[in-house]
Protein backbone atom coordinates (compact mmCIF):
# COMPACT_ATOMS: atom_id res chain seq x y z
CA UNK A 1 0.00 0.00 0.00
CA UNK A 2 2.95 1.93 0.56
CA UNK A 3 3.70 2.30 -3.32
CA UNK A 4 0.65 3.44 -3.76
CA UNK A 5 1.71 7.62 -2.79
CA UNK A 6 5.35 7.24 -3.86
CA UNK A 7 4.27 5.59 -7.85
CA UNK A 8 1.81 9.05 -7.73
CA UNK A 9 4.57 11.42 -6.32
CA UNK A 10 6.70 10.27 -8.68
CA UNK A 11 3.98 10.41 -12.03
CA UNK A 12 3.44 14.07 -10.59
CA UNK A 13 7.08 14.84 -10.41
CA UNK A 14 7.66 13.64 -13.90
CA UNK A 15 4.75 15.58 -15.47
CA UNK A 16 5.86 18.63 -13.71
CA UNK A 17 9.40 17.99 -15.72
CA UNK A 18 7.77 17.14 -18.96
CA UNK A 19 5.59 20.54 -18.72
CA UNK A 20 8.46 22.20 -17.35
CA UNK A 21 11.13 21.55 -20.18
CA UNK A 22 9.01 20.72 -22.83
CA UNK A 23 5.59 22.27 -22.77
CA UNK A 24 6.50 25.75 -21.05
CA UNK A 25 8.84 27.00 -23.66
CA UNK A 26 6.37 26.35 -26.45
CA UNK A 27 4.08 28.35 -24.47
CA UNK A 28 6.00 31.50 -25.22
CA UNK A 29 5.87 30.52 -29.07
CA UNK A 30 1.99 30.36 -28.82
CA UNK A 31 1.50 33.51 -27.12
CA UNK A 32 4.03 35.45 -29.45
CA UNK A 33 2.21 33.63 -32.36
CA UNK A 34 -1.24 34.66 -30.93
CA UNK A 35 -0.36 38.13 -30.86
CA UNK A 36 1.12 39.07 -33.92
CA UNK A 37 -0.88 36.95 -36.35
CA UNK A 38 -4.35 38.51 -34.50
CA UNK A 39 -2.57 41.63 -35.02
CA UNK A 40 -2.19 41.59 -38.55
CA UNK A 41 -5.62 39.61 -38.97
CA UNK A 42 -7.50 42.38 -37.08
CA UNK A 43 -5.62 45.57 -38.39
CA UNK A 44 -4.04 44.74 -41.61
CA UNK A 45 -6.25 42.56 -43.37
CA UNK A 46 -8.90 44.06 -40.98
CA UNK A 47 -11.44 40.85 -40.71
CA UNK A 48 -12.98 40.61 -37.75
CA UNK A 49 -11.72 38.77 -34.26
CA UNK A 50 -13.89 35.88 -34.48
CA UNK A 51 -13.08 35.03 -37.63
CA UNK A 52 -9.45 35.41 -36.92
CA UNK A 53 -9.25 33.44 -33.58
CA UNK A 54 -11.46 30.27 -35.44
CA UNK A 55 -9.89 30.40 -38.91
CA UNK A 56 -6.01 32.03 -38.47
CA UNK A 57 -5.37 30.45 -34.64
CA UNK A 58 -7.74 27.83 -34.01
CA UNK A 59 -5.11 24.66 -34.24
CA UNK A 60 -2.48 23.36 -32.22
CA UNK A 61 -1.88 24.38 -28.73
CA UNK A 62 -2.85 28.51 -29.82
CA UNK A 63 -6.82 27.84 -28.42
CA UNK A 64 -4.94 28.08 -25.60
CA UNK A 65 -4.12 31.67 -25.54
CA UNK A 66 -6.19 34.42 -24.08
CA UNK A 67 -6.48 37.92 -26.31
CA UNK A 68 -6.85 41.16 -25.28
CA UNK A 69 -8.02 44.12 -28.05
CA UNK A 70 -7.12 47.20 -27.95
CA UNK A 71 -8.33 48.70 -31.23
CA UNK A 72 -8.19 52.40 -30.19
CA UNK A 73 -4.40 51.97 -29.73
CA UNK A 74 -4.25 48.96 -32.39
CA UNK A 75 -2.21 46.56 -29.78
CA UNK A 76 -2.82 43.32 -29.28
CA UNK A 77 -1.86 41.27 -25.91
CA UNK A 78 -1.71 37.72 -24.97
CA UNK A 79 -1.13 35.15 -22.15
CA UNK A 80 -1.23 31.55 -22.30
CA UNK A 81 -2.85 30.11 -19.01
CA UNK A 82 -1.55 33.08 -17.38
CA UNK A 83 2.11 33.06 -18.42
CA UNK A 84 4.63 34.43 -21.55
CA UNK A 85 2.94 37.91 -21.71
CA UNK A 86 3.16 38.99 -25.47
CA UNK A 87 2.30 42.52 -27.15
CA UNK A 88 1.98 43.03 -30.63
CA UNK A 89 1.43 46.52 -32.10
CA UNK A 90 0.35 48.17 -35.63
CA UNK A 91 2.30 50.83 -37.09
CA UNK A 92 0.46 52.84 -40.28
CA UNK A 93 2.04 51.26 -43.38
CA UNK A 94 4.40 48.98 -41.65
CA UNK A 95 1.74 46.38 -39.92
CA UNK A 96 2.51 44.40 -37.07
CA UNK A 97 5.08 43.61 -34.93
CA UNK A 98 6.31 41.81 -31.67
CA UNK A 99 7.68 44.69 -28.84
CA UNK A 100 9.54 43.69 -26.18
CA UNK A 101 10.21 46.97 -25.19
CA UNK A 102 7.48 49.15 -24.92
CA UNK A 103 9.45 52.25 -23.16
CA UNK A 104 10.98 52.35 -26.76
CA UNK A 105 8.23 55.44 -28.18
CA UNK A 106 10.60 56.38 -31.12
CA UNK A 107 9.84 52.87 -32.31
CA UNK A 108 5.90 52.62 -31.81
CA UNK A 109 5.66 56.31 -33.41
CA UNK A 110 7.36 55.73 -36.04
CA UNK A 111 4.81 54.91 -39.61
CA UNK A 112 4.53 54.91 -43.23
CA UNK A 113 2.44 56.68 -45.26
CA UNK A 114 1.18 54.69 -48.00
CA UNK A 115 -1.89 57.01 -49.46
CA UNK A 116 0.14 58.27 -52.63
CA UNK A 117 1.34 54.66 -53.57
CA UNK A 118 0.27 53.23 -56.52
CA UNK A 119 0.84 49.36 -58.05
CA UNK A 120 2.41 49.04 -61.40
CA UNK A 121 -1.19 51.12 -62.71
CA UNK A 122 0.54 50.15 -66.35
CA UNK A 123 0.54 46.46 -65.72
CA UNK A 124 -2.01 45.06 -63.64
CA UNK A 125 -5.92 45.59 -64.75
CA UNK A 126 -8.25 46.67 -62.77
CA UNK A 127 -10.93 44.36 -63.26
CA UNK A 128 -10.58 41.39 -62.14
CA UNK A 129 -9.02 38.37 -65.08
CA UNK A 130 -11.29 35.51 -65.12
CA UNK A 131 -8.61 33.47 -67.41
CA UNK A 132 -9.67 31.20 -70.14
CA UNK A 133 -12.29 27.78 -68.77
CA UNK A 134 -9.40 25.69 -68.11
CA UNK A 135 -7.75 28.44 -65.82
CA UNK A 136 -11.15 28.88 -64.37
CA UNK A 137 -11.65 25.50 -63.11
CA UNK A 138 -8.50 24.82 -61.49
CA UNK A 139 -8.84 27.86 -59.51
CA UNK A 140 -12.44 27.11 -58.41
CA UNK A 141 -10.68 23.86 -56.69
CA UNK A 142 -8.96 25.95 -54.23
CA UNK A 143 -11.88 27.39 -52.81
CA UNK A 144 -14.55 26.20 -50.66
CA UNK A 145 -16.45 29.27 -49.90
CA UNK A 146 -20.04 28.22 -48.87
CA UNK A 147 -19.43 24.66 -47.19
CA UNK A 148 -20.65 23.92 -44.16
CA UNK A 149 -17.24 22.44 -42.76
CA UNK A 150 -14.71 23.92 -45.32
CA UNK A 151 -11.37 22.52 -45.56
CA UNK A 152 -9.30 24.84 -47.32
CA UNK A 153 -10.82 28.47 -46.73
CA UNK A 154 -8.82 30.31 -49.89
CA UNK A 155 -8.90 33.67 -49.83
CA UNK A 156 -7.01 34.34 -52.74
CA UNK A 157 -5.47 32.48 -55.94
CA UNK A 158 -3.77 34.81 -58.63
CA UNK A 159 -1.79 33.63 -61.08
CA UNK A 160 0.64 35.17 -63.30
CA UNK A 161 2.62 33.90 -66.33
CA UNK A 162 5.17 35.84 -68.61
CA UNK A 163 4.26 39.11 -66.25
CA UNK A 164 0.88 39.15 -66.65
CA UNK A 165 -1.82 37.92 -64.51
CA UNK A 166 -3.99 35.04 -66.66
CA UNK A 167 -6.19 34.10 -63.35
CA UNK A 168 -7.42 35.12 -60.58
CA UNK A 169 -10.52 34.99 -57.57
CA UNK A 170 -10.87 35.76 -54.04
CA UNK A 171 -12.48 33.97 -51.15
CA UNK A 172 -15.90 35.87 -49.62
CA UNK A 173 -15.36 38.96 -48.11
CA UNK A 174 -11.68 39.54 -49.79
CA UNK A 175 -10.86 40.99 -52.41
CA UNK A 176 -7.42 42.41 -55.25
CA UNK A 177 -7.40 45.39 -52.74
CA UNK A 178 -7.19 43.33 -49.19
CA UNK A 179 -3.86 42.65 -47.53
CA UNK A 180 -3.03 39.25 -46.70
CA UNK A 181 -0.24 38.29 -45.01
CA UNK A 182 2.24 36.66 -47.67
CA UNK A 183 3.80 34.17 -45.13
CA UNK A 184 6.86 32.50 -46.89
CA UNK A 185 5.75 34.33 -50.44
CA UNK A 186 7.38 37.03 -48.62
CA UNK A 187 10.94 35.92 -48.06
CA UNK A 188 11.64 34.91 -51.81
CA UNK A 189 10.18 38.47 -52.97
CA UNK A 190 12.19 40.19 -50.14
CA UNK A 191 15.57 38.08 -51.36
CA UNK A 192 14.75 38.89 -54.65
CA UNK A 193 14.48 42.72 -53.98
CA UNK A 194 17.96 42.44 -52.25
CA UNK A 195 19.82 40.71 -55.06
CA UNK A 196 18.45 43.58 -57.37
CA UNK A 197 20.12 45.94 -54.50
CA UNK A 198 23.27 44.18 -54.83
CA UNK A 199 23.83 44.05 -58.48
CA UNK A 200 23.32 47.66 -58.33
CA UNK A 201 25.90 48.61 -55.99
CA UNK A 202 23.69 49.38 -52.96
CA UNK A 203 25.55 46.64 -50.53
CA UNK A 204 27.44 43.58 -50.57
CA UNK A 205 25.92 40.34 -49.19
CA UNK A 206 28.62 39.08 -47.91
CA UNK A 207 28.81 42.43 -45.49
CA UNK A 208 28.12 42.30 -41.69
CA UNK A 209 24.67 44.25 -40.91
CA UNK A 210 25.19 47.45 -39.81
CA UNK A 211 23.45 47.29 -36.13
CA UNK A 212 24.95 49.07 -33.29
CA UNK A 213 23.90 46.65 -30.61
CA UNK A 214 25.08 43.50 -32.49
CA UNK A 215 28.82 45.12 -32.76
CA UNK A 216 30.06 44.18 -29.26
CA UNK A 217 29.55 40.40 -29.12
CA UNK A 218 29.56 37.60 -32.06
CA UNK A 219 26.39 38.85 -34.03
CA UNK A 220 29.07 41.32 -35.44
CA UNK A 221 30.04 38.51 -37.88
CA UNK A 222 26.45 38.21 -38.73
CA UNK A 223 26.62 38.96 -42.65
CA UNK A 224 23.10 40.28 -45.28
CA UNK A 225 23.17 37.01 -46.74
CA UNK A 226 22.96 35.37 -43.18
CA UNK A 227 19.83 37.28 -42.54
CA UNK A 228 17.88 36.64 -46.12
CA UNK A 229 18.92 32.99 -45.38
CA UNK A 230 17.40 33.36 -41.80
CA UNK A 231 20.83 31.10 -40.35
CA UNK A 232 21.35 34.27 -37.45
């Protein structure tokens, strides 16, 4: 009988280790996740906070998180159970970001002003391109809109060949004009944009950035190309 409290001491002792060194540093990934994502969901792409809790951060462990709106200052925070404390903030025409530092008000005042920019008016139509049948129909497979229990909830498909766009639809409630995050899209366009930079003389991959604070320790060998090939 005497097993009996030491077998459930020690199942409590282990589960306090596997939460403790496993489970509690993912935490912080959820919250930080939670925040930024909502952030951009609510103020970028500006659908609303239902949608973007059930659709953008209902899987894994991010149900877990608790958010907190504030849409007069645009910030977003979040806990998980309590614990990791994340804020995320919107700056005008430079979305969303993770602060650790909120003290820092040079940084959350400073914006963009995107009113006078306009998108390659000589290019891309206004209208929206249906594409020929074919194109039509293989786009129409990406979307779901309308099912009760949809699987793949598209919100946008536009496709371009030889520089011109040959097909294209949106998802309900999006549509050429809303801003969706661009996820991974975003880091071949961004390396692409910086290889254009270097063949023109503006820098040198192969450079160490030029940040102050990374000069006094190791990060000073921490080269351009290190940073578009996200090895930091």
């Amino acid at each position: 009988m005497k097993k009996t409290p030491i077998a459930i001491i020690s199942l409590l002792v282990i589960a306090a280790a596997v939460f403790y060194f496993v489970i509690y540093p993912k935490l912080e990934i959820v919250s930080g996740y939670n925040a930024k994502i909502l952030c951009s969901c609510l103020f970028v792409t500006e659908i609303d906070q239902e949608k973007a809790e059930a659709e953008d951060l209902g899987f894994s462990l991010l149900w877990l998180a608790s958010n907190t709106v504030d849409a007069n200052n645009k910030t977003i925070r979040t806990k998980v159970l309590g614990m990791h404390p994340k804020t995320a903030i919107y700056r005008e025409g430079l979305g969303c970001t993770l602060v650790n530092d909120q003290k820092d008000n040079d940084f959350l005042n400073t914006g963009l002003n995107t009113d006078d920019l306009v998108y390659a008016p000589d290019i891309w139509p206004e209208a929206e391109v249906k594409g020929s049948p074919k194109m039509q129909i293989a786009i129409n497979k990406a979307f779901d809109d309308g099912v009760k229990d949809p699987i793949y909830r598209t919100r946008a498909v536009v496709v371009i060949k030889d520089g011109e766009i040959v097909g294209e639809r949106y998802g309900t409630g999006f549509t050429k004009d809303s801003k969706l995050l661009g996820w991974s899209m975003t880091k071949s366009i961004t390396s692409a944009m910086a290889g254009i930079l270097a063949k023109d003389g503006f820098w040198n991959a192969s450079d160490p950035m030029p940040v102050e604070a990374w000069k006094e320790d190791d990060r000073k060998n921490i080269t351009l190309k290190n940073v578009l090939q996200q090895t930091t």
